[in-house]
C-alpha atoms as a PDB file:
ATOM      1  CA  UNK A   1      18.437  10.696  -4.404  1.00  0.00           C
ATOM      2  CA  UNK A   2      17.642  10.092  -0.807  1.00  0.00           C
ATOM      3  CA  UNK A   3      19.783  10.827   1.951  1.00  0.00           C
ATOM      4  CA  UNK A   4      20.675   7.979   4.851  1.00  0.00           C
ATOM      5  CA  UNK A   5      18.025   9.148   7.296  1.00  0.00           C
ATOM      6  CA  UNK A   6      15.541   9.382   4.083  1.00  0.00           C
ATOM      7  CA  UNK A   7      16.049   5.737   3.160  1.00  0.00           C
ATOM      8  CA  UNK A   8      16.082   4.586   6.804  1.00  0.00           C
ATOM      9  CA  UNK A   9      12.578   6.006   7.801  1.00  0.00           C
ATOM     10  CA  UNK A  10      11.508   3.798   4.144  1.00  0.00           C
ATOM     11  CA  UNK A  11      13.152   0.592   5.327  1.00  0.00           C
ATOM     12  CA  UNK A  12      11.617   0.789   8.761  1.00  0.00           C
ATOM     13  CA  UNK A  13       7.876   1.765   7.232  1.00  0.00           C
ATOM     14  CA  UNK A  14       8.134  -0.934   4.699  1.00  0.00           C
ATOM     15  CA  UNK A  15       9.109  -3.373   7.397  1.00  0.00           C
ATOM     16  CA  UNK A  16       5.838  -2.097   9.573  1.00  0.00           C
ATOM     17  CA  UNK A  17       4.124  -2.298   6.503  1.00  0.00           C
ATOM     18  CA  UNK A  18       5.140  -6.227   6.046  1.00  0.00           C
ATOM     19  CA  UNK A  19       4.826  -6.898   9.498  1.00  0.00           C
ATOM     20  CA  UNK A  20       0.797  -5.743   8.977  1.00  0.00           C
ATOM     21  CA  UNK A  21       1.055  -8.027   5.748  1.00  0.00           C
ATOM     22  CA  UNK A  22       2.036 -11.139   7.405  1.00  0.00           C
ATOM     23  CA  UNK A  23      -0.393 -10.578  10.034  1.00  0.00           C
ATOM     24  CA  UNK A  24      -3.240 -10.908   7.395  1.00  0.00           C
ATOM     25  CA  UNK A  25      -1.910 -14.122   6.273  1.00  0.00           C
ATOM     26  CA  UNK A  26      -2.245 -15.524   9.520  1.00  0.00           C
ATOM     27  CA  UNK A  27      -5.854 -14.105   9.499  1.00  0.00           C
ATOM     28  CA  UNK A  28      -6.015 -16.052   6.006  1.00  0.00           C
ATOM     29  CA  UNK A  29      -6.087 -12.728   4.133  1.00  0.00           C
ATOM     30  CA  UNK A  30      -4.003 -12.714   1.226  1.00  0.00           C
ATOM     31  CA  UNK A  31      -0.838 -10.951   3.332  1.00  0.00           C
ATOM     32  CA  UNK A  32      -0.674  -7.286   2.241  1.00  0.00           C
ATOM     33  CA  UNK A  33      -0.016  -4.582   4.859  1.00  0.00           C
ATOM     34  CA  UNK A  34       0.043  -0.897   4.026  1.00  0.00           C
ATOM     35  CA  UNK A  35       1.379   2.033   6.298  1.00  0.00           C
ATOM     36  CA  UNK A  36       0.257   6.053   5.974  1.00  0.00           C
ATOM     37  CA  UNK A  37       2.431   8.880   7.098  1.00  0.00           C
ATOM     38  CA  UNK A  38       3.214  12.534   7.446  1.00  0.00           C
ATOM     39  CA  UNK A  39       6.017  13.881   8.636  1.00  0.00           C
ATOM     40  CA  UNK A  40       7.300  11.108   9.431  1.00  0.00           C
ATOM     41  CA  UNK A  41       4.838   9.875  11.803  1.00  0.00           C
ATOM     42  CA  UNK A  42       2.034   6.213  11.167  1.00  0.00           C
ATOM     43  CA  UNK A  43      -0.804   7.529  10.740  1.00  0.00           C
ATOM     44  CA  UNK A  44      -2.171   4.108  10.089  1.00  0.00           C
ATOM     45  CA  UNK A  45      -1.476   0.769   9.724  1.00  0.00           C
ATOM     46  CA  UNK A  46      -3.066  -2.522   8.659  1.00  0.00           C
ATOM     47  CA  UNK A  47      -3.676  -5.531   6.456  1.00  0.00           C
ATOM     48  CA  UNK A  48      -5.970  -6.919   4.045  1.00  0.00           C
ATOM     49  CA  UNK A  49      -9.174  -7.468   5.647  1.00  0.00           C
ATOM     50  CA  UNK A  50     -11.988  -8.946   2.525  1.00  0.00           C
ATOM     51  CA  UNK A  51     -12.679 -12.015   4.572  1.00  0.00           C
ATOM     52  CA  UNK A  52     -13.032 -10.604   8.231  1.00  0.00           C
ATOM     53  CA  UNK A  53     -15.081  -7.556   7.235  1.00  0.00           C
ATOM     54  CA  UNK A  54     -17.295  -9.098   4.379  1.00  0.00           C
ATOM     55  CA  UNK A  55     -15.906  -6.245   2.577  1.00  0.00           C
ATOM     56  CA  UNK A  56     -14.017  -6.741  -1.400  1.00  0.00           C
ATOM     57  CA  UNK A  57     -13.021  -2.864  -0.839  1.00  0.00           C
ATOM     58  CA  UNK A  58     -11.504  -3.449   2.738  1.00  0.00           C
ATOM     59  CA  UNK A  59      -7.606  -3.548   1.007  1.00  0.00           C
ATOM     60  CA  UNK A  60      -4.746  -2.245   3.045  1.00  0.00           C
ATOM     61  CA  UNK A  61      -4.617   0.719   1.366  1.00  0.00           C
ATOM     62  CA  UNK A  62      -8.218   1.654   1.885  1.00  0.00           C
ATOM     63  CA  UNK A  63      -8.464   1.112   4.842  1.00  0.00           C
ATOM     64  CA  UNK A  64      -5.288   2.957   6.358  1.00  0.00           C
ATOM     65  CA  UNK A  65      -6.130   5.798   4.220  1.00  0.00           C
ATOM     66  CA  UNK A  66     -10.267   5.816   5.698  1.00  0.00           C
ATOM     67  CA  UNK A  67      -8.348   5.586   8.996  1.00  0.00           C
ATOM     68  CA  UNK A  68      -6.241   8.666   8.456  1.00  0.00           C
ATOM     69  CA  UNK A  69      -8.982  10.775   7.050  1.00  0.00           C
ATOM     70  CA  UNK A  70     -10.664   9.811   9.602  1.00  0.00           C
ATOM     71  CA  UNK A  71      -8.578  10.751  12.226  1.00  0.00           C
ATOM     72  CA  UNK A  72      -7.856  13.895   9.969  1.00  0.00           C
ATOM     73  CA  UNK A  73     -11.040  14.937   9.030  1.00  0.00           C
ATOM     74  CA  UNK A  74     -10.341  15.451   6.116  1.00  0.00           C
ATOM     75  CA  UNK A  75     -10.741  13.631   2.153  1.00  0.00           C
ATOM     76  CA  UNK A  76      -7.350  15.109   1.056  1.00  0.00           C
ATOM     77  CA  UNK A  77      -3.692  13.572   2.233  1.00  0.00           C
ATOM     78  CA  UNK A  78      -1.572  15.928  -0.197  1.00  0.00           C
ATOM     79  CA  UNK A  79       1.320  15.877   2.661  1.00  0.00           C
ATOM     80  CA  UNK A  80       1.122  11.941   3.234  1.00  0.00           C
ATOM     81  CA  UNK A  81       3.337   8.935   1.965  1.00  0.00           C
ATOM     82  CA  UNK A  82       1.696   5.370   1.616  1.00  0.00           C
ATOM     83  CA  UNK A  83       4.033   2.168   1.993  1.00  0.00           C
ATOM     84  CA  UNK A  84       2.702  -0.775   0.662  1.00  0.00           C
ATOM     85  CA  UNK A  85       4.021  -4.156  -0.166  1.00  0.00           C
ATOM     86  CA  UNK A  86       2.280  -5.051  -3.479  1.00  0.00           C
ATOM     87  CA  UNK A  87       1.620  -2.824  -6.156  1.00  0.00           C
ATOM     88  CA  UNK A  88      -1.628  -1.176  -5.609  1.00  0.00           C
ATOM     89  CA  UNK A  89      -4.848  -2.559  -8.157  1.00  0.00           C
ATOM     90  CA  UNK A  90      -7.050  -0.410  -9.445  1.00  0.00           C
ATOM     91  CA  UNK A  91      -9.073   0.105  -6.992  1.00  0.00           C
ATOM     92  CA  UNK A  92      -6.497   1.064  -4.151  1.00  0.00           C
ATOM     93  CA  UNK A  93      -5.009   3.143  -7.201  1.00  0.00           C
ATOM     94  CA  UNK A  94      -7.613   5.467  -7.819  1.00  0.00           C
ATOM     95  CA  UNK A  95      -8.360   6.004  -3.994  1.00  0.00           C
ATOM     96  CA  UNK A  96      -4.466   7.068  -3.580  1.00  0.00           C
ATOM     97  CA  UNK A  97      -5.542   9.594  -6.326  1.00  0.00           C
ATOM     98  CA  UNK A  98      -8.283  10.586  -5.002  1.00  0.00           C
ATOM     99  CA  UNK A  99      -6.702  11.164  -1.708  1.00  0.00           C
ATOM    100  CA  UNK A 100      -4.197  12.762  -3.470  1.00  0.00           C
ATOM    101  CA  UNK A 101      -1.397  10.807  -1.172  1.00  0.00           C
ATOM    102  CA  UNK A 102       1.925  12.472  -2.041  1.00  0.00           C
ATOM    103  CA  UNK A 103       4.087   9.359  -2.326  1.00  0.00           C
ATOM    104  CA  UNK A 104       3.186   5.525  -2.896  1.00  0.00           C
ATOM    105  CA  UNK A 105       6.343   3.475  -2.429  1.00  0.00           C
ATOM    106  CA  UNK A 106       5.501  -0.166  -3.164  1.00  0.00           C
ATOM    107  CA  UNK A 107       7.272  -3.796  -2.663  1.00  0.00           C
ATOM    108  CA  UNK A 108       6.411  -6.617  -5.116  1.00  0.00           C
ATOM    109  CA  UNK A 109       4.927  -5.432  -8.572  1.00  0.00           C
ATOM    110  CA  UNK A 110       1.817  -7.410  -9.488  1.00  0.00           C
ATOM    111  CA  UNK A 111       1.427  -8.194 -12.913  1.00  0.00           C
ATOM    112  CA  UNK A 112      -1.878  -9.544 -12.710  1.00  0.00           C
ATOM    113  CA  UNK A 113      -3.291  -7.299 -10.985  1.00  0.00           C
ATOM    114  CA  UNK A 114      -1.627  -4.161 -10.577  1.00  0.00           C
ATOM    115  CA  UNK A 115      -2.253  -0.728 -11.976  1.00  0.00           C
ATOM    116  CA  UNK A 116       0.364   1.154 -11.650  1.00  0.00           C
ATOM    117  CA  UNK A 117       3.580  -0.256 -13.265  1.00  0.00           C
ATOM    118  CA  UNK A 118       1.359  -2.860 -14.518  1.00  0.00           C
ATOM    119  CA  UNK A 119      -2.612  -3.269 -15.939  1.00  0.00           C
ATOM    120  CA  UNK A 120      -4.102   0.092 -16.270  1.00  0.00           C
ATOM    121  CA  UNK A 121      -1.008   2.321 -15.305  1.00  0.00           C
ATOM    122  CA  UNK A 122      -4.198   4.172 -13.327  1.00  0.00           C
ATOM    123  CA  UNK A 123      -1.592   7.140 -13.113  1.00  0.00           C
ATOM    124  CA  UNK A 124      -0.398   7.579 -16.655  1.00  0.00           C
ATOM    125  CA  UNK A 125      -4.052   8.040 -17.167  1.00  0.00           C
ATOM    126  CA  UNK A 126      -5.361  11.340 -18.677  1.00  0.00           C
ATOM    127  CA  UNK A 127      -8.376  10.945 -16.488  1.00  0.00           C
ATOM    128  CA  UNK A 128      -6.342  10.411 -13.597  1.00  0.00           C
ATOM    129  CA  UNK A 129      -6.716  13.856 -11.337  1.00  0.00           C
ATOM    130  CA  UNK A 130      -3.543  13.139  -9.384  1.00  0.00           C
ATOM    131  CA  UNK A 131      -0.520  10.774  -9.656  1.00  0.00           C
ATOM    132  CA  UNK A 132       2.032  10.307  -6.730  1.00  0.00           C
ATOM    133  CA  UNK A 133       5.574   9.779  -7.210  1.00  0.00           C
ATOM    134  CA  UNK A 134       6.099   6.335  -7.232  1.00  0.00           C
ATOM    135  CA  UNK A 135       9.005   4.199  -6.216  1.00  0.00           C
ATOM    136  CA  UNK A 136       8.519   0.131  -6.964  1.00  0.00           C
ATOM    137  CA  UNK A 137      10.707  -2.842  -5.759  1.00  0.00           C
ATOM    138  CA  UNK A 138      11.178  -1.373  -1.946  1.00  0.00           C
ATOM    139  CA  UNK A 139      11.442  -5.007   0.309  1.00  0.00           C
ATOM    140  CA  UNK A 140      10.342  -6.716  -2.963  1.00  0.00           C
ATOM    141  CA  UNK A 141      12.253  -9.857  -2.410  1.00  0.00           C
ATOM    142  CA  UNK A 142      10.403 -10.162   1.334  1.00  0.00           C
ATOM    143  CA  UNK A 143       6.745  -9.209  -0.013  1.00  0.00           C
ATOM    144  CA  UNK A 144       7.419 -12.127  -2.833  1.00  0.00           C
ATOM    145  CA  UNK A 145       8.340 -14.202  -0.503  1.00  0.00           C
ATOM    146  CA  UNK A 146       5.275 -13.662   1.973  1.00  0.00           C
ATOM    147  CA  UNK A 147       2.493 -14.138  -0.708  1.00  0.00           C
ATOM    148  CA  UNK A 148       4.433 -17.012  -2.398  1.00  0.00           C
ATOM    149  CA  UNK A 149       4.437 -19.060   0.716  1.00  0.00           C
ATOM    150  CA  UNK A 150       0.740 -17.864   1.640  1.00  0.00           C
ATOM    151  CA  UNK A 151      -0.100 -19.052  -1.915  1.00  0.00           C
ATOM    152  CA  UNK A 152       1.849 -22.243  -1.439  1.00  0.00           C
ATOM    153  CA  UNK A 153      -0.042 -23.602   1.435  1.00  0.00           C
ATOM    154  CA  UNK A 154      -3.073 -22.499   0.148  1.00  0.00           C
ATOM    155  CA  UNK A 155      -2.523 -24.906  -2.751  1.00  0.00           C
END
C-alpha cells in the first residue's frame, strides 16, 4: 500500500519518464523514456536512442542506469527505483538485475517483447541473481497510446 506522497512522487516520475519517451519518437526512436532515482531524487533520464547512437543496446533503461553508475561510481544501484514506460525486454531486464535496481515500476506490458510479466519472466528465473519488486500498468493507458500512434504513422 502506498501512501499519497508515495504514489505522487510515481505519477510525477512516470510522467518525466513519458515525457523522455515522446521525445524519442520525435527523434524517430520507438518512444520509450526511462527515469532512475534514489531518495527521491532523477538520477537520470532519457529515451531510446538505437538509431542516433548506432547502438541496439542504447535502450532507456541502459542508458539511464550507465548514466547513474556513472555519476555514482559505482556497478550496484541496490537503493534506486527505475520508471519506465514499457515493460523492460530481456536485455534491459537482466541489466536491472545486474544493477540490482531496487524497484522497476513499468507502464504498458509488452507481450512481444517483454520479459518480465511477459517472454522470459527474466526475474522468476533461477539464474536470475536479483529480482526487483515490480509494479506493471503505472500510466499504461498514456505509454499505449504514445507507441500506438508512433506505430501508426510509421505504417
Amino acid at each position: 500500500m502506498t501512501n499519497d506522497s508515495t504514489a505522487s512522487s510515481m505519477k510525477s516520475f512516470m510522467d518525466i519518464a513519458h515525457e523522455e519517451a515522446e521525445r524519442a519518437g520525435e527523434r524517430g526512436e520507438v518512444p520509450v523514456g526511462a527515469v532512475l532515482v534514489r531518495d527521491g531524487e532523477i538520477l537520470a533520464r532519457d529515451g531510446n536512442r538505437t538509431l542516433e547512437l548506432s547502438d541496439p543496446t542504447a535502450h532507456a533503461e541502459v542508458l539511464v542506469i550507465r548514466t547513474a553508475c556513472r555519476s555514482l561510481q559505482s556497478q550496484r544501484l541496490p537503493d534506486c527505483d527505475l520508471y519506465v514506460t514499457l515493460e523492460p525486454c530481456p536485455m534491459c531486464a537482466a541489466a536491472i538485475s545486474f544493477a540490482r535496481i531496487r524497484r522497476l515500476y513499468y507502464g504498458a506490458g509488452d507481450e512481444k517483447g517483454g520479459a518480465v510479466d511477459h517472454g522470459t519472466r527474466f526475474f522468476a528465473q533461477k539464474t536470475c541473481h536479483h529480482a526487483p519488486e515490480v509494479y506493471a500498468g503505472i500510466g499504461e493507458r498514456r505509454a499505449t497510446e504514445t507507441l500506438r500512434n508512433f506505430f501508426k504513422i510509421l505504417r
